[in-house]
N, C-alpha and C. Protein backbone atom coordinates (compact mmCIF):
# COMPACT_ATOMS: atom_id res chain seq x y z
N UNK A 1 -22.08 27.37 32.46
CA UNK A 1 -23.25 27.81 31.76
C UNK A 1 -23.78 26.67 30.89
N UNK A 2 -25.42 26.49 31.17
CA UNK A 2 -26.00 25.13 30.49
C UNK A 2 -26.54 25.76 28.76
N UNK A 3 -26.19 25.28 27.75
CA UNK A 3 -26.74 25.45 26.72
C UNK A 3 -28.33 24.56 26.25
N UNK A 4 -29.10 25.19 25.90
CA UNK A 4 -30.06 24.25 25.18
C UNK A 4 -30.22 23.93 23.78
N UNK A 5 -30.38 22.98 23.08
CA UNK A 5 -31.34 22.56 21.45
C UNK A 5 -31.93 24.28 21.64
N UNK A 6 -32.59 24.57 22.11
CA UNK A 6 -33.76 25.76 22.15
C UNK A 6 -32.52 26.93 21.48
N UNK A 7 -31.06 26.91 22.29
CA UNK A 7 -30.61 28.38 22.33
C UNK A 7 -29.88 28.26 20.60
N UNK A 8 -30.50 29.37 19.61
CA UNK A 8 -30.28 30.01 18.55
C UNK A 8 -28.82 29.62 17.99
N UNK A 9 -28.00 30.19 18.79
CA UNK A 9 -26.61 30.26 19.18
C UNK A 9 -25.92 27.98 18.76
N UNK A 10 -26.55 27.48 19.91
CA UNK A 10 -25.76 26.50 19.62
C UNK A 10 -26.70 25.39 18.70
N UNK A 11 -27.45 25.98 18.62
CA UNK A 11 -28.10 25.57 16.60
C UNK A 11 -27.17 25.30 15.91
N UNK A 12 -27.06 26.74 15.72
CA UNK A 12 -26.11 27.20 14.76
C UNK A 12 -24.94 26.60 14.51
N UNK A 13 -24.04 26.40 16.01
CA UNK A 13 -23.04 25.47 16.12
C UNK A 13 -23.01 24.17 15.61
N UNK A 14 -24.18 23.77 16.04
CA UNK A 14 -24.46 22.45 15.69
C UNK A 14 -24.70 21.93 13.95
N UNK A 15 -25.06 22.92 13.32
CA UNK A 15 -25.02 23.11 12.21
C UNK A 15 -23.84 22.79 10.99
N UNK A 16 -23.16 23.93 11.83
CA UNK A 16 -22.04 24.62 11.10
C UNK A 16 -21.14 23.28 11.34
N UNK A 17 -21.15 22.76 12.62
CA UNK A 17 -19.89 21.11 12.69
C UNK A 17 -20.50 20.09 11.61
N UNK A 18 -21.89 20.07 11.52
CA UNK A 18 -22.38 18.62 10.60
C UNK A 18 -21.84 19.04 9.19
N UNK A 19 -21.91 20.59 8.89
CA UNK A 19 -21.37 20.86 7.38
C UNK A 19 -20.18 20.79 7.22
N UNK A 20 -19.38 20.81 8.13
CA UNK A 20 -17.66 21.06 7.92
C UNK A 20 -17.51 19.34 8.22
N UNK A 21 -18.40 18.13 8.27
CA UNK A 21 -18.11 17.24 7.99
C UNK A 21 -18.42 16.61 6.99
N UNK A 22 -19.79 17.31 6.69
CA UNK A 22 -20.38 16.83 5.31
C UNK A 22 -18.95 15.99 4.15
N UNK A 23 -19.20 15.29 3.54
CA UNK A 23 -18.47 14.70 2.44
C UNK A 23 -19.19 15.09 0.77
N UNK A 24 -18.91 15.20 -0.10
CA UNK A 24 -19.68 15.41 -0.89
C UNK A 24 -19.21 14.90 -2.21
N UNK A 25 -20.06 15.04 -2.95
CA UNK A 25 -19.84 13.48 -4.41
C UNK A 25 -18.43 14.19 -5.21
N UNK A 26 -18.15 15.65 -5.19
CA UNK A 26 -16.94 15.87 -5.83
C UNK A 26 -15.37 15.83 -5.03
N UNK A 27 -15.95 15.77 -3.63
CA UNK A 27 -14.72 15.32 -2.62
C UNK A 27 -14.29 13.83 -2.92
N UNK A 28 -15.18 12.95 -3.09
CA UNK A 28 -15.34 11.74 -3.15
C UNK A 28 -14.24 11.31 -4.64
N UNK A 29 -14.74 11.77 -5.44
CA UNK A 29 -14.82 11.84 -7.28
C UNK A 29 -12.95 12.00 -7.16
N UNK A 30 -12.88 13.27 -6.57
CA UNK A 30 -11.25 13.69 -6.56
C UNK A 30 -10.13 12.65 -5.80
N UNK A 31 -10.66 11.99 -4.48
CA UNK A 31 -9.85 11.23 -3.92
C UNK A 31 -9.61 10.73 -5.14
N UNK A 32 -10.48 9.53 -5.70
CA UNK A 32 -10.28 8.42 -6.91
C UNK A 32 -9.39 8.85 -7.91
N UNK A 33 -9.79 9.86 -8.27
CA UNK A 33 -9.04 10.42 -9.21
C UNK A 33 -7.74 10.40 -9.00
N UNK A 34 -7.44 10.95 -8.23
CA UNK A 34 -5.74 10.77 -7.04
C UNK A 34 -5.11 9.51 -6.70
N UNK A 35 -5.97 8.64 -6.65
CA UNK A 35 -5.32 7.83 -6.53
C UNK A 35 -5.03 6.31 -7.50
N UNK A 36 -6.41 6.01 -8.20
CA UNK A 36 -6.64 4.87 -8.91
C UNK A 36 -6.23 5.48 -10.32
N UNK A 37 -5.46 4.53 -10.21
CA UNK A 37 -4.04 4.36 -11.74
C UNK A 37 -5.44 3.88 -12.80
N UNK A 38 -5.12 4.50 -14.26
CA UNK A 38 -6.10 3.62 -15.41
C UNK A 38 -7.53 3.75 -14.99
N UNK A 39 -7.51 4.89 -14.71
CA UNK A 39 -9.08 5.75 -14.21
C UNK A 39 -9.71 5.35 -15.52
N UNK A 40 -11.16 4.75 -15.52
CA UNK A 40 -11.36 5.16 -16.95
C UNK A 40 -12.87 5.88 -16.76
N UNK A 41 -13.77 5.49 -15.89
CA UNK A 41 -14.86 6.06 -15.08
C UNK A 41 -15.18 5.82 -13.67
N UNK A 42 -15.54 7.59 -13.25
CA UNK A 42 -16.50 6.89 -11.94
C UNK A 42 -18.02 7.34 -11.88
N UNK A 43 -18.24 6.87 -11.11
CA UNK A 43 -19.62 6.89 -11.29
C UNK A 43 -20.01 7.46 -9.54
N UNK A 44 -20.19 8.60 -8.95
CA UNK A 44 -20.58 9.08 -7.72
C UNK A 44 -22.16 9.35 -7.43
N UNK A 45 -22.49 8.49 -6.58
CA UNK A 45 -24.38 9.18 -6.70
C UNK A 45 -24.61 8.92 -4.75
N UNK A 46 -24.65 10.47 -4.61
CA UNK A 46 -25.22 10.65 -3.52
C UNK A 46 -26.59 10.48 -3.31
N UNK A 47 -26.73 8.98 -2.46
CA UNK A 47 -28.37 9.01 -2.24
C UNK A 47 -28.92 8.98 -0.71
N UNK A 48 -28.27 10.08 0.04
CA UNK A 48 -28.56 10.58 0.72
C UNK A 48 -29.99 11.65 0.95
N UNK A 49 -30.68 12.01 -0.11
CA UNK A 49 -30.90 13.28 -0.86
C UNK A 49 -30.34 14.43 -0.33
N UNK A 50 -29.29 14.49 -0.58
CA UNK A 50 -27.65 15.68 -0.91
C UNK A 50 -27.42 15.88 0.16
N UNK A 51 -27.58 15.16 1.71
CA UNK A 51 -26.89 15.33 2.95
C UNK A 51 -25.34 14.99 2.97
N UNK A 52 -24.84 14.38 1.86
CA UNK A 52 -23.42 13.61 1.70
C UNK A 52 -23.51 12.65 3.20
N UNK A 53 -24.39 11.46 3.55
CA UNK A 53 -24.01 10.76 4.35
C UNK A 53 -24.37 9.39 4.00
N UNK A 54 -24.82 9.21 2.43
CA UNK A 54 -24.44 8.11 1.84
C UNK A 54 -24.40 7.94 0.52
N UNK A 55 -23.66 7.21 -0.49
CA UNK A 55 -22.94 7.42 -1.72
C UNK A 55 -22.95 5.51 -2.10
N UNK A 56 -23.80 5.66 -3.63
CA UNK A 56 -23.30 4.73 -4.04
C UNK A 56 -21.98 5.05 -5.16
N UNK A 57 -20.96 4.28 -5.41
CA UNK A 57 -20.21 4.35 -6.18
C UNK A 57 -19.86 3.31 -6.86
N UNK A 58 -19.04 3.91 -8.35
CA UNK A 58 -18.94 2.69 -9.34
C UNK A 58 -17.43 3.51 -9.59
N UNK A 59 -16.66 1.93 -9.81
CA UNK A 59 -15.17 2.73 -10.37
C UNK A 59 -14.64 1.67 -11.20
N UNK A 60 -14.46 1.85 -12.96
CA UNK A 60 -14.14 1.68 -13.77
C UNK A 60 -12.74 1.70 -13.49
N UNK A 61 -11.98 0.57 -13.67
CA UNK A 61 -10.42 1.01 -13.99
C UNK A 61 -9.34 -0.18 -14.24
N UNK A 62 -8.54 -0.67 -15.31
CA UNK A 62 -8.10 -1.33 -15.61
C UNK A 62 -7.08 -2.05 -14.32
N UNK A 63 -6.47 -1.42 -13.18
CA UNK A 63 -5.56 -1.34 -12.24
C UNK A 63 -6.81 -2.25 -11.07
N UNK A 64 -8.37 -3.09 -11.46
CA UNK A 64 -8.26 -3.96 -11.08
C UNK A 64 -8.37 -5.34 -11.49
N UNK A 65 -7.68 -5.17 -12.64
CA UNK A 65 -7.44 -6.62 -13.03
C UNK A 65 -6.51 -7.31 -12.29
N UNK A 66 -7.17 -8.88 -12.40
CA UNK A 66 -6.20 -9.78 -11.53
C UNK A 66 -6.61 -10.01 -9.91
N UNK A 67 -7.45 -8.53 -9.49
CA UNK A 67 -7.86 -8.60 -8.23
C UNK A 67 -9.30 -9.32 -7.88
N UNK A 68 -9.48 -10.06 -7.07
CA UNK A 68 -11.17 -10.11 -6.53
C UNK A 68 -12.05 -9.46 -6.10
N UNK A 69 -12.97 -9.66 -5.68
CA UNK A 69 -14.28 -8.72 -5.37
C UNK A 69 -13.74 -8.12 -4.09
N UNK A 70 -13.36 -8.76 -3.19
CA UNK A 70 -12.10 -8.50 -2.05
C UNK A 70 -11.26 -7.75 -1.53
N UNK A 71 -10.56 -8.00 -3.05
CA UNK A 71 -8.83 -7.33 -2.87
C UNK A 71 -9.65 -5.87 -3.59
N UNK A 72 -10.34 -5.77 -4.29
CA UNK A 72 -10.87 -4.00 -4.88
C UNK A 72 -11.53 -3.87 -4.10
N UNK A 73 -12.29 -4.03 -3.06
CA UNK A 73 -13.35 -3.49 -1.90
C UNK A 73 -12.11 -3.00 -1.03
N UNK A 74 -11.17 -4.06 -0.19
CA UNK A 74 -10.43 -3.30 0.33
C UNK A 74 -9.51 -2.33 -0.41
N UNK A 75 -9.01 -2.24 -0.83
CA UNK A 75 -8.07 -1.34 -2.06
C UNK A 75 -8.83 0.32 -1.58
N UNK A 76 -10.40 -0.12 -2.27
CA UNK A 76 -11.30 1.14 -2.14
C UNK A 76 -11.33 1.59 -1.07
N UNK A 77 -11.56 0.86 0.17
CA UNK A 77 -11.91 1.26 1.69
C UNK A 77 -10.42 2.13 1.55
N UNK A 78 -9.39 1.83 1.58
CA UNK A 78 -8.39 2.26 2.20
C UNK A 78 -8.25 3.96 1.04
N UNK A 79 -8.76 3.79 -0.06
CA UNK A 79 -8.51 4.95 -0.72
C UNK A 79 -9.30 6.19 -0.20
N UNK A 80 -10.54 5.09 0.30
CA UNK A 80 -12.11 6.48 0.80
C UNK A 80 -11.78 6.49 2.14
N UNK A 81 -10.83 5.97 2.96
CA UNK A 81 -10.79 6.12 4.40
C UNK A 81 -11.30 7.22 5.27
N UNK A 82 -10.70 8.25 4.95
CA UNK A 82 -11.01 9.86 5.58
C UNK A 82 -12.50 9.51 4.86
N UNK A 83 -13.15 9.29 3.93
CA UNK A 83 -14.59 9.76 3.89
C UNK A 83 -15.59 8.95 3.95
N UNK A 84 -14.94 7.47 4.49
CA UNK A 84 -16.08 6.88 5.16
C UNK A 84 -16.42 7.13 6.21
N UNK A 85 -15.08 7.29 7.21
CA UNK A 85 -15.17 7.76 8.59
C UNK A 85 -16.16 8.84 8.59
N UNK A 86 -16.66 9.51 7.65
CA UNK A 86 -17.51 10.32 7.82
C UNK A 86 -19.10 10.41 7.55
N UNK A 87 -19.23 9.32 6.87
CA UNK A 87 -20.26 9.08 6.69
C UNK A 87 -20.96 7.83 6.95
N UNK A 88 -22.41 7.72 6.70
CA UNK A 88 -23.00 6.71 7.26
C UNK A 88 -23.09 5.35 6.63
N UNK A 89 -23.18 5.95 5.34
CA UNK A 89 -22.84 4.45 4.75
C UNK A 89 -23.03 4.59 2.71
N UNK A 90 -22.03 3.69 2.18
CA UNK A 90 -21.50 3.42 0.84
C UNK A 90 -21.82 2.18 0.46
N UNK A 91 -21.77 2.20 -0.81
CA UNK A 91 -22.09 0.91 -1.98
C UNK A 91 -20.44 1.05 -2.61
N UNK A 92 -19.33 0.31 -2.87
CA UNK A 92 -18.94 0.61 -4.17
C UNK A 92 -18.27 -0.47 -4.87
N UNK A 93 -18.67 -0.50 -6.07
CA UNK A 93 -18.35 -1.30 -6.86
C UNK A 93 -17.79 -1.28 -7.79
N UNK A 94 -16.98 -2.02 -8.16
CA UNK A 94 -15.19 -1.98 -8.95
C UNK A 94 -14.87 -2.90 -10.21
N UNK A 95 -15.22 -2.12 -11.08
CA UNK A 95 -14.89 -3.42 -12.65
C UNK A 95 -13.69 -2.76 -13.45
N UNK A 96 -13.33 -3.57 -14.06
CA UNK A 96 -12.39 -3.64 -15.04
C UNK A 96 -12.74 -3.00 -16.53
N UNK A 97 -12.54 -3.06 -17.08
CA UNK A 97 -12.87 -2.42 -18.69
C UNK A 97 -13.75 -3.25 -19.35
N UNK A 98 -12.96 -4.68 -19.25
CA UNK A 98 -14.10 -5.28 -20.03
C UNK A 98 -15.36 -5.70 -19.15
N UNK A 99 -15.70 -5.93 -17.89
CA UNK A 99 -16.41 -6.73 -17.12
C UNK A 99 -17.13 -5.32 -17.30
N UNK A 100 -17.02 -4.11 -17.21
CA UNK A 100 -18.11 -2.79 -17.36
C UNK A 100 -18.77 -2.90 -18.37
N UNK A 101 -17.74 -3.11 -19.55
CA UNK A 101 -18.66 -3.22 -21.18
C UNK A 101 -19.62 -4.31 -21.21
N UNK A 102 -19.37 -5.32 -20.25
CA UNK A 102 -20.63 -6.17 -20.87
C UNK A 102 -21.87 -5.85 -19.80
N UNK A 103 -21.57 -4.88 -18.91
CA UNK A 103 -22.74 -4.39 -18.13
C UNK A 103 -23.39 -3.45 -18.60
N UNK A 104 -22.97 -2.32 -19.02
CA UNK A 104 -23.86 -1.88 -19.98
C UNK A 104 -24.06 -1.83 -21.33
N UNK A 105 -23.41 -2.83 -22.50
CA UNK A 105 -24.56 -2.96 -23.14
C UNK A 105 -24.88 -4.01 -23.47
């Protein structure tokens, strides 16, 4: 049996799989939380407009001192793994305590 886009039915389907992949800024928020030691902020902004299929992020946290722009990009990839694979595409960027304070003020 051929299904169409047209038939109601596998709409719906089609639907219901993009949402049960959706990622979303408090799925995101919690990995970090879980995992990055000396949390001190994050910063989650879905600018997708709220499809969760792209996210800039900012992550405050003392645990990357010592590291490069590098060693905290990968660090991050491997923490967001499950939720990049899901989405289309991320910003994120990783300071230390003091390198944040002199960014904003």
């Amino acid at each position: 049996m051929k299904f169409h886009l047209s038939d109601p039915y596998m709409v719906n389907q089609h639907q219901e799989t993009r949402r049960s992949r959706m990622v979303s800024k408090d799925q995101i928020e919690i990995r970090i939380k879980e995992n990055v030691s000396e949390l001190y902020q994050t910063i989650v902004t879905d600018i997708s407009g709220g499809c969760g299929q792209s996210f800039d992020i900012v992550v405050v946290s003392n645990s990357f001192q010592g590291k490069n722009k590098l060693q905290r990009s990968r660090w991050m990839n491997t923490v967001l793994k499950e939720e990049i694979a899901q989405i289309h595409a991320f910003s994120c960027k990783c300071y230390t305590e003091a390198e944040w304070s002199k960014i904003v003020t």
